[in-house]
Protein backbone atom coordinates (compact mmCIF):
# COMPACT_ATOMS: atom_id res chain seq x y z
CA UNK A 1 15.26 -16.42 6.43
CA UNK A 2 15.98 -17.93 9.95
CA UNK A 3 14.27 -15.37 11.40
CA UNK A 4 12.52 -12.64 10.08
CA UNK A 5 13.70 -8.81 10.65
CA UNK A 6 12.13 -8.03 7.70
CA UNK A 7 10.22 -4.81 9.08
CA UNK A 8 10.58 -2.25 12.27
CA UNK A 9 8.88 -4.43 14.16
CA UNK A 10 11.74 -6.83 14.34
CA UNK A 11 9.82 -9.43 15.72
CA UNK A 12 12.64 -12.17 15.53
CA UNK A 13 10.47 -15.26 14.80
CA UNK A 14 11.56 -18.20 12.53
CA UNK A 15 8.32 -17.82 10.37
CA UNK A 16 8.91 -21.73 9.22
CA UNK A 17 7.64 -22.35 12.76
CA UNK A 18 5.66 -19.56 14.27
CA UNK A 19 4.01 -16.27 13.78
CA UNK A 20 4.80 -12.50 14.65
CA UNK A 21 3.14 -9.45 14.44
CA UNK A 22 2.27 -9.35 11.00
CA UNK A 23 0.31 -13.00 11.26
CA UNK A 24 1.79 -14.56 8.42
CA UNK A 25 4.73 -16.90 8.33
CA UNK A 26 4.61 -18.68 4.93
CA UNK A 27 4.21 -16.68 1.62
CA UNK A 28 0.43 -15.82 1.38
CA UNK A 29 -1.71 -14.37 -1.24
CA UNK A 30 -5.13 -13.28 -1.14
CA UNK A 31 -6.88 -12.14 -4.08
CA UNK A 32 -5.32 -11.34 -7.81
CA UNK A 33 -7.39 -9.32 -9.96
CA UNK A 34 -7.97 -6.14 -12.11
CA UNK A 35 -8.58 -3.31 -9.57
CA UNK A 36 -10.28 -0.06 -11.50
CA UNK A 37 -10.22 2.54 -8.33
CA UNK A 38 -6.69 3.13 -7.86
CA UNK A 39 -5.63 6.74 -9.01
CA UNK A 40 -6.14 7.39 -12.60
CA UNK A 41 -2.15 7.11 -13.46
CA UNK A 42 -2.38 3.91 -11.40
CA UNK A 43 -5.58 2.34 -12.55
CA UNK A 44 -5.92 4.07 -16.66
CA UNK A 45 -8.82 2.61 -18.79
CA UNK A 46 -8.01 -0.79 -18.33
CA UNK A 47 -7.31 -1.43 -14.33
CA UNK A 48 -4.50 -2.88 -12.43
CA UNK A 49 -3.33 -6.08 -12.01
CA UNK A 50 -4.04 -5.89 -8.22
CA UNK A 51 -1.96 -9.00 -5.79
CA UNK A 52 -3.02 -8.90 -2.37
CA UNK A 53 -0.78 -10.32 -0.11
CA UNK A 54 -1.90 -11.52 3.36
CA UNK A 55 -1.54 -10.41 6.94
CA UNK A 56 -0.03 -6.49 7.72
CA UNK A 57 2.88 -5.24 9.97
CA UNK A 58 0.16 -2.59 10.95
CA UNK A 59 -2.98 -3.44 12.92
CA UNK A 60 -5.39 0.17 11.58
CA UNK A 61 -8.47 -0.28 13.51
CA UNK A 62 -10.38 0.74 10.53
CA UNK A 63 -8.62 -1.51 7.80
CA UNK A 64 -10.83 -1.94 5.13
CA UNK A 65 -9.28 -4.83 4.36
CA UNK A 66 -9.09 -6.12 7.60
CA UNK A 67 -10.18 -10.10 6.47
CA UNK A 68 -7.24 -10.10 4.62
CA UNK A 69 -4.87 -7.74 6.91
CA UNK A 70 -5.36 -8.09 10.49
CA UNK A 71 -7.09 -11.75 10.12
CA UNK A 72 -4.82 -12.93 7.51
CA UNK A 73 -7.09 -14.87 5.23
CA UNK A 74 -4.98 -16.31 1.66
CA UNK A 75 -3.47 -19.16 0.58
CA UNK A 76 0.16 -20.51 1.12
CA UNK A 77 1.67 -20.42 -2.28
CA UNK A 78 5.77 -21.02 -2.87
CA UNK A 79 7.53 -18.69 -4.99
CA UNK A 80 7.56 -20.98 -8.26
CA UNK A 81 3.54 -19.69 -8.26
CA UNK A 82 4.46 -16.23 -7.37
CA UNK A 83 6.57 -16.79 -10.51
CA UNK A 84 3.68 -17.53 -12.25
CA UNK A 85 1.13 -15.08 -11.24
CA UNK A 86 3.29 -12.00 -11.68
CA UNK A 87 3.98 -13.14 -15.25
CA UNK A 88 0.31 -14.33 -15.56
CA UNK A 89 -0.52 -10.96 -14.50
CA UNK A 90 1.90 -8.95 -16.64
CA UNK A 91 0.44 -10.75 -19.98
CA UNK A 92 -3.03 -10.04 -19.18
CA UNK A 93 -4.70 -6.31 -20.54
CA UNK A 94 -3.82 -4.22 -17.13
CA UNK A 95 -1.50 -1.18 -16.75
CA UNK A 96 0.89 -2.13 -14.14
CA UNK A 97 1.51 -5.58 -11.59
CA UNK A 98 -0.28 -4.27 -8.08
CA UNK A 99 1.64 -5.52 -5.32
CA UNK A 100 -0.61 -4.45 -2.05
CA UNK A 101 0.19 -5.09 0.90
CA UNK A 102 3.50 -6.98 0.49
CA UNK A 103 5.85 -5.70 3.34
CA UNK A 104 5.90 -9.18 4.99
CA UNK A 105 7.02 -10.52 2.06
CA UNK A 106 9.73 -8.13 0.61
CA UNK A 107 12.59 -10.22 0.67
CA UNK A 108 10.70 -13.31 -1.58
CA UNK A 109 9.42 -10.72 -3.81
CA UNK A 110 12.92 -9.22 -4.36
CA UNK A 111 14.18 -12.71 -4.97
CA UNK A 112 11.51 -13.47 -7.73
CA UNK A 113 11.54 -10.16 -9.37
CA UNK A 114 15.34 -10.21 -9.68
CA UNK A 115 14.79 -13.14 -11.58
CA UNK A 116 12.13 -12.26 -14.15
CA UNK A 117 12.24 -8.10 -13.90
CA UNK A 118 13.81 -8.88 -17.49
CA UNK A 119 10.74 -10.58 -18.91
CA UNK A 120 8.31 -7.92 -17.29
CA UNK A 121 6.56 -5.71 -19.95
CA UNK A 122 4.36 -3.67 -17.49
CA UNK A 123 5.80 -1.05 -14.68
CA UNK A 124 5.96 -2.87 -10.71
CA UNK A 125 4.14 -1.26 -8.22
CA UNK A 126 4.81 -1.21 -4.66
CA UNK A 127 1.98 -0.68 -2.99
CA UNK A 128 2.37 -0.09 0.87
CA UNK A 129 2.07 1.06 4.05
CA UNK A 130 5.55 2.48 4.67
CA UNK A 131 6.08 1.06 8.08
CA UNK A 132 8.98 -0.55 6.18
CA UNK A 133 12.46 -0.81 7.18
CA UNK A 134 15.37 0.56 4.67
CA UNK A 135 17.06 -2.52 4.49
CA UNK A 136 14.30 -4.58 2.76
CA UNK A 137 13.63 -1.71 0.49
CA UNK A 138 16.94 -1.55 -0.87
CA UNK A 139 16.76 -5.02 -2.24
CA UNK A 140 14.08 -4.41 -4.46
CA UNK A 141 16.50 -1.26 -5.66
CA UNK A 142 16.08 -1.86 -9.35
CA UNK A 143 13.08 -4.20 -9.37
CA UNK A 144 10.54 -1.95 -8.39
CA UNK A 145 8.94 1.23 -11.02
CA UNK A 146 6.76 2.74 -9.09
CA UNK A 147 6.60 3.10 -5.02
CA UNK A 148 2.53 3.63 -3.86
CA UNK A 149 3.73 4.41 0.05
CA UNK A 150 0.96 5.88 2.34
CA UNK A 151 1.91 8.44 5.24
CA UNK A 152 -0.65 7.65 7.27
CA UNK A 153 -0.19 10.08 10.38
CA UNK A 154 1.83 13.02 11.58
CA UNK A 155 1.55 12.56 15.23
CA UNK A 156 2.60 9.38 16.73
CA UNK A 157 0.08 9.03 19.36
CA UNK A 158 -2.35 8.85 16.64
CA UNK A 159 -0.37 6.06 14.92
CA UNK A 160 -0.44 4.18 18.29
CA UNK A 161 -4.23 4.43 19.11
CA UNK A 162 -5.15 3.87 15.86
CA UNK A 163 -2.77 1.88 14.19
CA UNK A 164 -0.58 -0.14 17.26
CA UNK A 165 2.45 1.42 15.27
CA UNK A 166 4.83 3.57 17.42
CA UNK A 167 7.51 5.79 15.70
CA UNK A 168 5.29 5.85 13.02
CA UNK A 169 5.91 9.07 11.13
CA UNK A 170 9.47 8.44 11.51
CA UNK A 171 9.89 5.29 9.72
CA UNK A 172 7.71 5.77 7.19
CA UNK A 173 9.25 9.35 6.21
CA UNK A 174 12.87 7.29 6.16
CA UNK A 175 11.11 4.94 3.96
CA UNK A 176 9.77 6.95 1.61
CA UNK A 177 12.96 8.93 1.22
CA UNK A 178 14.79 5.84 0.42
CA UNK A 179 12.02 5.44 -2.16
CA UNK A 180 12.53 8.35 -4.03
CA UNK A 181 16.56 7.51 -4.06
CA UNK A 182 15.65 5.03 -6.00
CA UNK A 183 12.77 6.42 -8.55
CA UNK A 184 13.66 9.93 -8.14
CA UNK A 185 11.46 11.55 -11.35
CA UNK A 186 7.94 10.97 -12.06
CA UNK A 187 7.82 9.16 -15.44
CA UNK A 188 4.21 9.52 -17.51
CA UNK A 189 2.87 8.09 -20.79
CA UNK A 190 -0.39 8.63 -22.08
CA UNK A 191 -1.40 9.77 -18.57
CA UNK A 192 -0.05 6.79 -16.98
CA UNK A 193 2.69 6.63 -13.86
CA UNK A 194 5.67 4.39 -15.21
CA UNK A 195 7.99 5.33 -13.13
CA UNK A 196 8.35 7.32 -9.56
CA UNK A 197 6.85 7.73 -6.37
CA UNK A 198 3.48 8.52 -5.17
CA UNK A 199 2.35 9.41 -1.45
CA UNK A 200 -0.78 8.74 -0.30
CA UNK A 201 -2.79 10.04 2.43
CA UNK A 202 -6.07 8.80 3.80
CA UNK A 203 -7.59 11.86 5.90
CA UNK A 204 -9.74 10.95 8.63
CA UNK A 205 -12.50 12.44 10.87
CA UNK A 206 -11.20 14.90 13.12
CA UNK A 207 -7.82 14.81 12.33
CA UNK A 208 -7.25 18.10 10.02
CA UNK A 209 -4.39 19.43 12.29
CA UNK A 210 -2.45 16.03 11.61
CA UNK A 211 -3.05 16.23 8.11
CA UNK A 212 -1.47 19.48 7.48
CA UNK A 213 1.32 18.58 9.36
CA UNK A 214 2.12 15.72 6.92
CA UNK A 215 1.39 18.08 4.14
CA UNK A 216 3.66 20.35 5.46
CA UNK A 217 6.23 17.49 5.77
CA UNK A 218 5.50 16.32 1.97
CA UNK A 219 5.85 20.34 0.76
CA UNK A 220 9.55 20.52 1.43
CA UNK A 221 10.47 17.72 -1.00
CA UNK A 222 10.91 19.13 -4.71
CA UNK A 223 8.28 17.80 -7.30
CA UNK A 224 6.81 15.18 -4.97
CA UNK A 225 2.71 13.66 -5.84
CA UNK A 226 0.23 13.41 -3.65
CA UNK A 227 -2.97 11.68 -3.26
CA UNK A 228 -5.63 13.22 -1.16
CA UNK A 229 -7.89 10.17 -0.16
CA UNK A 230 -11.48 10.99 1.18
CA UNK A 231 -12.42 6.94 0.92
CA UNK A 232 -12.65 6.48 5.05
CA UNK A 233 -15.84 4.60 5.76
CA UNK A 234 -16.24 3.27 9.70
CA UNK A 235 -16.15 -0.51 10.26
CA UNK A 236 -19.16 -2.19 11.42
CA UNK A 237 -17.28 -2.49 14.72
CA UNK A 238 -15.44 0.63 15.70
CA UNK A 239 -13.58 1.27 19.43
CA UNK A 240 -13.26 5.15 18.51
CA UNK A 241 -15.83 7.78 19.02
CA UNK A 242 -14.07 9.86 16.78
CA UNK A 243 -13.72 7.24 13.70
CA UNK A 244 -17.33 6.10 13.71
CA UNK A 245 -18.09 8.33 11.09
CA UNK A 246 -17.09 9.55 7.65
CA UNK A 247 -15.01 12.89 7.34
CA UNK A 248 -17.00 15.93 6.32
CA UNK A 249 -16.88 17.78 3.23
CA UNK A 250 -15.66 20.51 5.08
CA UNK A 251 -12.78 18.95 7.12
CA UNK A 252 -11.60 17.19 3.64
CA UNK A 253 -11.87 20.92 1.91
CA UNK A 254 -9.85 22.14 4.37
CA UNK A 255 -7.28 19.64 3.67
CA UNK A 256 -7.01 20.34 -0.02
CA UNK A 257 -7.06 23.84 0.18
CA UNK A 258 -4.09 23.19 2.70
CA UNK A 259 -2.48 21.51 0.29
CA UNK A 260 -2.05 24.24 -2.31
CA UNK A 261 -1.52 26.45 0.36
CA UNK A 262 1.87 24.80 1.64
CA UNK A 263 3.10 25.18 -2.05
CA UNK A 264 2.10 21.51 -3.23
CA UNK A 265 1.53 21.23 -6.63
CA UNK A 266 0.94 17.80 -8.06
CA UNK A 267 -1.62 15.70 -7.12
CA UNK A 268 -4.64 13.93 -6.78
CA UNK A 269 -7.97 14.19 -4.78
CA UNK A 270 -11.40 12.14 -4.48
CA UNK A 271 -15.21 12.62 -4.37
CA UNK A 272 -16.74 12.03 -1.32
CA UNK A 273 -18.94 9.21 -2.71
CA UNK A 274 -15.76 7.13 -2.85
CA UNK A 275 -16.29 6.44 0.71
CA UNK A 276 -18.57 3.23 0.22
CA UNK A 277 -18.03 -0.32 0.30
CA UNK A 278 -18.81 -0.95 -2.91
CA UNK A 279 -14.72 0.04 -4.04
CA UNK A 280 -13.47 -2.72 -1.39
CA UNK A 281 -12.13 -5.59 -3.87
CA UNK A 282 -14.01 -8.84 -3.06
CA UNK A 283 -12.19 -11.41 -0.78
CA UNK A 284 -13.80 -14.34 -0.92
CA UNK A 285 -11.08 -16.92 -1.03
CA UNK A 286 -12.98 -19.42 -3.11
CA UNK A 287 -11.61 -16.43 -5.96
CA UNK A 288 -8.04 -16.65 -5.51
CA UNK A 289 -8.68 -20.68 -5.30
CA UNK A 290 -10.03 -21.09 -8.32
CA UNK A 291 -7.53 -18.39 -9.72
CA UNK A 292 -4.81 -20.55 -8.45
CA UNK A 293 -6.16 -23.53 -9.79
CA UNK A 294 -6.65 -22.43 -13.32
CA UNK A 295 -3.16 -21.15 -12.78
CA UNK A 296 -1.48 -24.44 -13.01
C-alpha cells in the first residue's frame, strides 16, 4: 500500500511513514478475547472470539471504546501473527472469529484470510462501522460469512456533529448493499448466524425521528435483520447536551414499535440495563501483551 485509500476518507497518506484520519498506520490489534454480549446468533452459549483492531475512520463522540478507537491504543503486530491469532482463535471453544473494528485494515485482512479461509472451521465476522468504501469490501468477497455493519444515522448533520463523518448515510447504505451482494440469505444452525448480514442500530437520546428514518430505509430491503441497540451510556466527558444522558424507555419503545410498524420483521432488541459499563470488554493492553506473548 503506497498510500492508503482504503476508506471514504481517502486520506492519501503512506501509512509506513505517517498517520491519517483513522490514527493508525501499521497493523494494530488491541484486545483478543471471548466476548459474551454480542446478539445471541452472534455470541450463542459459548461467546465470540472477539479481535479488536486499533484506531477508527470515525471519530463518535461517545465511543465506548474510545481508548482503543479515537486514541488508538494496541500493539503493532505483522500479518504472520495475524496468521496466528485468527487460527488461534478459530481452534479455541467460540462461535465465530470477531473482527471489530477492522476497516483500517481491510486490505491485510483480505490478504491473510485468502490464505487460510480454507483452514477456518468457524464463520468470519465483519464487524463494522460501515463508513467503508466498496472497493475494500469487495476483496474480502468470499472470505467473509457474516457482515455485522451498523447504520448509525439517517440525517447527515447528525453524523457530522456527532461522528466528524459527512455523507454518512450514504456510504454506509452503499456499503451495506454491497454486503448483502455478497451474503445475500441469512444462514442459521442451532440458533446461530453462519452466514448473512446483520444491521445494527444504536438509538440515541433524542433522536427518534432519525431512527425511523433508517428503519424506514432498512424496511424496503426483503428479509433484512435488525438489531435494535438500547446500550448508549454518556462518556465521562460529553460536548452534547443532548447525549449526556441515557435514552428513555419511552423514546427506545417508540423505536421498536416503529419497527414492526414499517413492516420489519426479523430482529433483535435489548433491555435497558444493557446500558452500563460493565459490557465494555476490558482494554488494558498488558492483556493483549501477554496474549501475544503466549502466542509465540
Amino acid at each position: 500500500m503506497k498510500v492508503c485509500t482504503l476508506c471514504p476518507r481517502n486520506c492519501a497518506v503512506d501509512r509506513n511513514k505517517s498517520v491519517g484520519f483513522c490514527k493508525v498506520g501499521q497493523l494494530k490489534i488491541s484486545r483478543v478475547g471471548i466476548h459474551h454480549f454480542e446478539e445471541p446468533c452472534i455470541s450463542g452459549d459459548k461467546g465470540s472470539g472477539t479481535i479488536f483492531f486499533a484506531g477508527c475512520n470515525m471519530r463518535c463522540c461517545f465511543c465506548q471504546n474510545n481508548c482503543i478507537a479515537n486514541e488508538a491504543n494496541g500493539v503493532e503486530i505483522s500479518l504472520e501473527t495475524l496468521e496466528k491469532i485468527f487460527l488461534d482463535v478459530d481452534q479455541s471453544c467460540v462461535h465465530n472469529l470477531n473482527l471489530v473494528s477492522p476497516s483500517q485494515y481491510s486490505d491485510q485482512i483480505a490478504t491473510v484470510l485468502a490464505k487460510i479461509k480454507h483452514k477456518l472451521t468457524k464463520p468470519v465476522v465483519y464487524n463494522t462501522n460501515s463508513y467503508e468504501s466498496i472497493q475494500s469490501l469487495q476483496k474480502l468477497d468470499g472470505l467473509v460469512d457474516v457482515y455485522l455493519p451498523d447504520l448509525k444515522y439517517f440525517d447527515d448533520h447528525l453524523a457530522i456533529k456527532f461522528s466528524q463523518t459527512p455523507n454518512y448515510f450514504q456510504v454506509a447504505t452503499k456499503a451495506i448493499e454491497e454486503m448483502r451482494r455478497q451474503q445475500p440469505q441469512q444462514v442459521f444452525e442451532a440458533g446461530l448466524l453462519k452466514k448473512g448480514v446483520l444491521v445494527r442500530h444504536l438509538v440515541l437520546p433524542d433522536c427518534v425521528e432519525d431512527s425511523k428514518k433508517v428503519l424506514d430505509y432498512l424496511s424496503k430491503t426483503p428479509d433484512i435483520w435488525v438489531s435494535l441497540m438500547a446500550q448508549y451510556f454518556p462518556p465521562a466527558t460529553m460536548p452534547f447536551e443532548q447525549l449526556n444522558k441515557r435514552v428513555s424507555k419511552r423514546q427506545y419503545d417508540q423505536v421498536c414499535d416503529y419497527f414492526f410498524a414499517v413492516g420489519l420483521k426479523n430482529g433483535f432488541s435489548q433491555s435497558p440495563t444493557s446500558a452500563i459499563k460493565d459490557f465494555v470488554p476490558d482494554f488494558d493492553q498488558n492483556l493483549i501483551k501477554e496474549y501475544l506473548t503466549k502466542l509465540q
